[in-house]
PDB file of N, CA and C in Angstrom:
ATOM      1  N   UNK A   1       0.841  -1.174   0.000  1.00  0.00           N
ATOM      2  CA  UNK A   1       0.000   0.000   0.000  1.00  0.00           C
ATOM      3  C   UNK A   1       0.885   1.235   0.000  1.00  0.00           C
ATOM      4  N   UNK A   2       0.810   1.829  -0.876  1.00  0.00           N
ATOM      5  CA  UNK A   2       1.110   3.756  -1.175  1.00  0.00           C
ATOM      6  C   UNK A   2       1.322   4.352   0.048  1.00  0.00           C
ATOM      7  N   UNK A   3       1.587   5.136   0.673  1.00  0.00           N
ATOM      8  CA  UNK A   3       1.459   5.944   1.537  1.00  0.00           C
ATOM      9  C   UNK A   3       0.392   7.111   1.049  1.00  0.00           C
ATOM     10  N   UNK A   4      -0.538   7.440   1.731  1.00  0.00           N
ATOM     11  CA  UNK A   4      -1.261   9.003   1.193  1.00  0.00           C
ATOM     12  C   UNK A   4      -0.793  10.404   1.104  1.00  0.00           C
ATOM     13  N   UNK A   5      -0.572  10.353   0.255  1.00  0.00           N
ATOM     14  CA  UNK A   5       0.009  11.882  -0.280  1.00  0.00           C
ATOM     15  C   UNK A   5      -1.080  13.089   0.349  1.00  0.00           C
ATOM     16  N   UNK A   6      -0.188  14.302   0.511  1.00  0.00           N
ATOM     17  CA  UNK A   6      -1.261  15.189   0.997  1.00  0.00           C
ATOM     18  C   UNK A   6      -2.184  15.593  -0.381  1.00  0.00           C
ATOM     19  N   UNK A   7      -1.751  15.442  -1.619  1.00  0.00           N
ATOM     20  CA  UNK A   7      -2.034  16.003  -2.776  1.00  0.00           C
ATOM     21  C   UNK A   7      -3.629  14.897  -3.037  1.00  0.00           C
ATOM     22  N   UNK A   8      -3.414  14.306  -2.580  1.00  0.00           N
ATOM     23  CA  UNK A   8      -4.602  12.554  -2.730  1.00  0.00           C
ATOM     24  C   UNK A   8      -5.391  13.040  -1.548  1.00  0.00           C
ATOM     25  N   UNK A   9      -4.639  13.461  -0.260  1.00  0.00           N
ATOM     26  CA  UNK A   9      -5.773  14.189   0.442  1.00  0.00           C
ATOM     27  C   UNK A   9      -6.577  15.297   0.536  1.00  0.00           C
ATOM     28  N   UNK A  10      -5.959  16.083  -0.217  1.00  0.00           N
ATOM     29  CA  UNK A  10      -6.588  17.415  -0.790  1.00  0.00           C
ATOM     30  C   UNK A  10      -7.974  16.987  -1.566  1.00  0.00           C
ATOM     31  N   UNK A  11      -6.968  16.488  -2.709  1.00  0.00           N
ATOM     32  CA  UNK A  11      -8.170  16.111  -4.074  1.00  0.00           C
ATOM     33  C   UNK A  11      -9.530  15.717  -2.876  1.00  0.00           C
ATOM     34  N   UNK A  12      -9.137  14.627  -2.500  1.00  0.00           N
ATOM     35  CA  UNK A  12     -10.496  13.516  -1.894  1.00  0.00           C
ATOM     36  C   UNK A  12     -11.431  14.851  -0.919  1.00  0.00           C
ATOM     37  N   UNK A  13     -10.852  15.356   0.059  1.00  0.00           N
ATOM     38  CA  UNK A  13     -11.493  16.160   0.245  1.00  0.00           C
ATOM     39  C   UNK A  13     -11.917  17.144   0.216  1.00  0.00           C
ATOM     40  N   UNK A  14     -11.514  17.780  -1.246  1.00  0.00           N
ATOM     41  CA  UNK A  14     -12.653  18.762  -2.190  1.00  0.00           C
ATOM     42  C   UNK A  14     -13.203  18.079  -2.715  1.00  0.00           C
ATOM     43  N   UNK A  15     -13.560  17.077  -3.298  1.00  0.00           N
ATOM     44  CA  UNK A  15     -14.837  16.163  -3.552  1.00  0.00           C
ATOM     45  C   UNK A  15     -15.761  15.912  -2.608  1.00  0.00           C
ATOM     46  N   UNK A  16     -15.078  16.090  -1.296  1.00  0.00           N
ATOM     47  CA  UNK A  16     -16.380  16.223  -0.111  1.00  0.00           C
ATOM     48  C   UNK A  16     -16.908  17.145   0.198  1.00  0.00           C
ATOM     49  N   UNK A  17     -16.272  18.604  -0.333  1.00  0.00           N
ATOM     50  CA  UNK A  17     -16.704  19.668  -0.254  1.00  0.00           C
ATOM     51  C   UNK A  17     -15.996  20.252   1.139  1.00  0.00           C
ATOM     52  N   UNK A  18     -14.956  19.717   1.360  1.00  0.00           N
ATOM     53  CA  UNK A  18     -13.820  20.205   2.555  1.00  0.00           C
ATOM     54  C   UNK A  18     -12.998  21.323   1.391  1.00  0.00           C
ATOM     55  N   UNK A  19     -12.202  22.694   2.385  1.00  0.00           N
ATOM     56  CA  UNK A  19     -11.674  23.664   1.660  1.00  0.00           C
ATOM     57  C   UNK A  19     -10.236  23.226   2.801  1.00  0.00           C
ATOM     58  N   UNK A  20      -9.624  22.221   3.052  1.00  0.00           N
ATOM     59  CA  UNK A  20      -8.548  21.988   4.377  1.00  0.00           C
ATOM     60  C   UNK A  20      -6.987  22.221   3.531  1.00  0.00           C
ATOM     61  N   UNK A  21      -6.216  22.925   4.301  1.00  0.00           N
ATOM     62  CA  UNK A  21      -5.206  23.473   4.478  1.00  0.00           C
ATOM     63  C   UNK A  21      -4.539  22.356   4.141  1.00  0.00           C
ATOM     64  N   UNK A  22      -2.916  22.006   3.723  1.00  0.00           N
ATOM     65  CA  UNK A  22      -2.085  21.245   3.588  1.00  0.00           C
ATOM     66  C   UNK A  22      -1.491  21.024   4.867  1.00  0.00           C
ATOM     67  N   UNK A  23      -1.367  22.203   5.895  1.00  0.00           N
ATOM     68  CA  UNK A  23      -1.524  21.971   7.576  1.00  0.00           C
ATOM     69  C   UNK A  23      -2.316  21.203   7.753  1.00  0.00           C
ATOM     70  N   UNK A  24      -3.261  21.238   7.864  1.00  0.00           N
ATOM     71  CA  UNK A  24      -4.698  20.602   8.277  1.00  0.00           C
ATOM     72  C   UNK A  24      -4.166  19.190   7.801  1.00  0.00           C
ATOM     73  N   UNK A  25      -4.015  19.229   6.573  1.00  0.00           N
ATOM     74  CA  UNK A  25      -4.470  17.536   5.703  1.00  0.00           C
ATOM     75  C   UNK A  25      -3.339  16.633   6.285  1.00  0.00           C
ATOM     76  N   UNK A  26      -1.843  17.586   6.768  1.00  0.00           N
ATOM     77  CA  UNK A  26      -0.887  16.702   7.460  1.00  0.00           C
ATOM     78  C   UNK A  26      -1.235  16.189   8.777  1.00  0.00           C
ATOM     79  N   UNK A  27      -1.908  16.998   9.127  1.00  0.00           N
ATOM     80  CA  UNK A  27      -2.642  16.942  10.619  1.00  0.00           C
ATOM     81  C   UNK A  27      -3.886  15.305  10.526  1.00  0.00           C
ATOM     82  N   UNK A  28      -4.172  15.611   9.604  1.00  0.00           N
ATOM     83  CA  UNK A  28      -5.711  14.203   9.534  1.00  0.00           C
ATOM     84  C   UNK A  28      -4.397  13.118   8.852  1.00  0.00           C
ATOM     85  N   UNK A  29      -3.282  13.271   8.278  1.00  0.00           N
ATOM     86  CA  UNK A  29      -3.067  12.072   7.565  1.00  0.00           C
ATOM     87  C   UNK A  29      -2.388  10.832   8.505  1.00  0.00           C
ATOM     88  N   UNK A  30      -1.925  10.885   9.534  1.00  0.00           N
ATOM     89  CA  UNK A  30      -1.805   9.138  10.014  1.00  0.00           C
ATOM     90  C   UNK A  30      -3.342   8.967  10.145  1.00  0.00           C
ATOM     91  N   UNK A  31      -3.798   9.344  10.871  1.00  0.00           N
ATOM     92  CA  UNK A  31      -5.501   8.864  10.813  1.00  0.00           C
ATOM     93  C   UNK A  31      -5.796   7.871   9.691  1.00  0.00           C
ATOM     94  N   UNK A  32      -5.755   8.996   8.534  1.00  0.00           N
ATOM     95  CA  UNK A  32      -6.331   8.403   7.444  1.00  0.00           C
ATOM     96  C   UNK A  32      -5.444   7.133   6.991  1.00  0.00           C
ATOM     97  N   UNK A  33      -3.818   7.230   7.262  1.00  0.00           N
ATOM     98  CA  UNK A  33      -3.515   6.462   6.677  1.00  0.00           C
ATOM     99  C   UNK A  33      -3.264   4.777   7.802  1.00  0.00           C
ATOM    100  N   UNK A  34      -4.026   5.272   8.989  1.00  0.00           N
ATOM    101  CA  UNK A  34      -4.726   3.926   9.713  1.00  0.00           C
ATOM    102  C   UNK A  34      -5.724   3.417   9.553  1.00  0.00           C
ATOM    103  N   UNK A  35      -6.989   4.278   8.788  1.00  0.00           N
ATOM    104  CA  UNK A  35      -8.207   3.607   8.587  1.00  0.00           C
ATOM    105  C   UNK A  35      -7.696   3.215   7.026  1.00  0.00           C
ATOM    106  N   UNK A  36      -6.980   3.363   6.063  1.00  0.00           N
ATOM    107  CA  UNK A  36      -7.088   3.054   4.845  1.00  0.00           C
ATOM    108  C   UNK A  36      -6.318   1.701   4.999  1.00  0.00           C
ATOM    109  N   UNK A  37      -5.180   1.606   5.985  1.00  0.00           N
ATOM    110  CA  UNK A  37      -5.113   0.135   6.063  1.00  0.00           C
ATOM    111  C   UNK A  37      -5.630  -0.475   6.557  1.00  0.00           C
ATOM    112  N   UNK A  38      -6.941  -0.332   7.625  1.00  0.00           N
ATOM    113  CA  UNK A  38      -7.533  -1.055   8.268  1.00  0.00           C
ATOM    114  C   UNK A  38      -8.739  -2.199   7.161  1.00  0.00           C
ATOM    115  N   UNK A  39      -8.987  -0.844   5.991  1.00  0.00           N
ATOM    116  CA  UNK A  39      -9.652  -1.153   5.212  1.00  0.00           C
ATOM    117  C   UNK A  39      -9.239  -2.294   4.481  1.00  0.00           C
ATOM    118  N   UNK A  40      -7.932  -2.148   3.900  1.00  0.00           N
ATOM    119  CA  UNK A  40      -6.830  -2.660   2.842  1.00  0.00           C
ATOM    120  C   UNK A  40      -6.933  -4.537   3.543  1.00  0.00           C
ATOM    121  N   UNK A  41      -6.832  -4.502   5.256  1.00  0.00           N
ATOM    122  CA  UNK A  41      -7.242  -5.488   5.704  1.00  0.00           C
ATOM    123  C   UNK A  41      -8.278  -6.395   5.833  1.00  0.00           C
ATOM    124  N   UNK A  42      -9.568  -5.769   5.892  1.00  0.00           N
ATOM    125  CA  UNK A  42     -10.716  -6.441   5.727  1.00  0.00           C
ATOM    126  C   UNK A  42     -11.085  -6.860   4.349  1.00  0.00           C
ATOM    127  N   UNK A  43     -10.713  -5.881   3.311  1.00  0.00           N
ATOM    128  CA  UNK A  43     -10.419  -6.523   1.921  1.00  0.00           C
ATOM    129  C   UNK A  43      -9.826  -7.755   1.325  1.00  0.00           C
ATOM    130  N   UNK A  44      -8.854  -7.890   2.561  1.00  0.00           N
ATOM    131  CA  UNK A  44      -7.831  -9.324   2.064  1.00  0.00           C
ATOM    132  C   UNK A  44      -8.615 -10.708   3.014  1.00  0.00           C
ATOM    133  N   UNK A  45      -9.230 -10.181   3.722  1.00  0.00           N
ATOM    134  CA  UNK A  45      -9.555 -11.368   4.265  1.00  0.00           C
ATOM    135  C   UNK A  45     -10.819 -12.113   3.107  1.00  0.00           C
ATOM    136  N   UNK A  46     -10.469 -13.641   3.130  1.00  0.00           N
ATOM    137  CA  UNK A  46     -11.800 -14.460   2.509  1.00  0.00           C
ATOM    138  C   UNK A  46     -12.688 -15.387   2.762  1.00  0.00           C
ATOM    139  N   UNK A  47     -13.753 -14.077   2.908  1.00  0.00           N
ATOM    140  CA  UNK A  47     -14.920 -14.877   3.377  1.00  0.00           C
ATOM    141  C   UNK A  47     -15.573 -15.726   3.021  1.00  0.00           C
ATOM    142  N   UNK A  48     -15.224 -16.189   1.634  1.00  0.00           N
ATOM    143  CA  UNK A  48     -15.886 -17.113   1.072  1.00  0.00           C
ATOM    144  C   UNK A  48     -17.326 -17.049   0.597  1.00  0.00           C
ATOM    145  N   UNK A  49     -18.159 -18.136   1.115  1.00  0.00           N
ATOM    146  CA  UNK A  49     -19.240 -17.908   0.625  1.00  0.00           C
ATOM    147  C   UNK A  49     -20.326 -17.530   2.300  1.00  0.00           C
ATOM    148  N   UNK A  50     -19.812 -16.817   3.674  1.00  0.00           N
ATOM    149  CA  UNK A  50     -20.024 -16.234   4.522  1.00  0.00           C
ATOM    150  C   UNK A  50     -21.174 -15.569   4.429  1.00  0.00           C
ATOM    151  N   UNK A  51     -22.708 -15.828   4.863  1.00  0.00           N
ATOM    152  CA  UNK A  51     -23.536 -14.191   4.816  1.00  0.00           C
ATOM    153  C   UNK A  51     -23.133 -12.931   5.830  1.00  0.00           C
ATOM    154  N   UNK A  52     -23.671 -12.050   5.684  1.00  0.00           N
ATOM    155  CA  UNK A  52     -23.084 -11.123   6.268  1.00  0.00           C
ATOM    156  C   UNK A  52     -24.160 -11.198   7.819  1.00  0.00           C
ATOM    157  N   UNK A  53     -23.671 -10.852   9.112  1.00  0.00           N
ATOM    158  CA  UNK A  53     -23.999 -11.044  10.553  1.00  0.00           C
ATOM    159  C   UNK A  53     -24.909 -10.095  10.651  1.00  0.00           C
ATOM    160  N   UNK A  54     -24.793  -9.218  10.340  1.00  0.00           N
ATOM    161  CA  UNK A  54     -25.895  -7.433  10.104  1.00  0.00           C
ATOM    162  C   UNK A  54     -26.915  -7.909   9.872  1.00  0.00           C
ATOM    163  N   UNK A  55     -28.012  -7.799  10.061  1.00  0.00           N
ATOM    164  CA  UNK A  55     -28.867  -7.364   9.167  1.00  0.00           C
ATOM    165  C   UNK A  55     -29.725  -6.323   9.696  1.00  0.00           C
ATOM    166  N   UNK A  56     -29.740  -5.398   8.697  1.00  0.00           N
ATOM    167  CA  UNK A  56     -31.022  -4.065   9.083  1.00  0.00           C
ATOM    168  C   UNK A  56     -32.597  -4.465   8.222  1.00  0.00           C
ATOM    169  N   UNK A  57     -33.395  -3.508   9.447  1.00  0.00           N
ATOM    170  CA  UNK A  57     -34.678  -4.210   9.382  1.00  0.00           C
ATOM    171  C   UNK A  57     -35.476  -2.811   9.911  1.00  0.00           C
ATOM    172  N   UNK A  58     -36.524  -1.997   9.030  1.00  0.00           N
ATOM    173  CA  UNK A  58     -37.154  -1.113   9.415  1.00  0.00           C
ATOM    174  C   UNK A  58     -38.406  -1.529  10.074  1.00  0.00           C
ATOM    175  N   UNK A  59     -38.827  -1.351  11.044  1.00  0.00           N
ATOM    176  CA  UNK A  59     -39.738  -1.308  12.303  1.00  0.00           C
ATOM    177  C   UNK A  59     -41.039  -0.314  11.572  1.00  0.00           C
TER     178      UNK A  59
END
């Protein structure tokens, strides 16, 4: 996995409609770059043919 560039964090969050500083974006980036491997992890795992444990249900 890449490391996140502040330039990848910029972009992503002016697509969210964030206006954040290159201060700022150094400031959020281990964060981000702990949830993006956290992600990178649950991706690799295989669940096979597993249903999912959730289920939502409107009342």
């Amino acid at each position: 996995m890449a490391p996140l560039t502040i330039d990848t964090l910029g972009t992503l969050a002016r697509l969210h409609g964030f206006d954040w500083t290159d201060t700022e974006l150094e400031a959020l980036r281990p964060g981000a770059e702990v949830a993006h491997a956290a992600l990178e992890t649950l991706r690799a795992l295989d669940l096979g043919s597993a249903d999912p444990t959730t289920q939502y249900r409107m009342f």
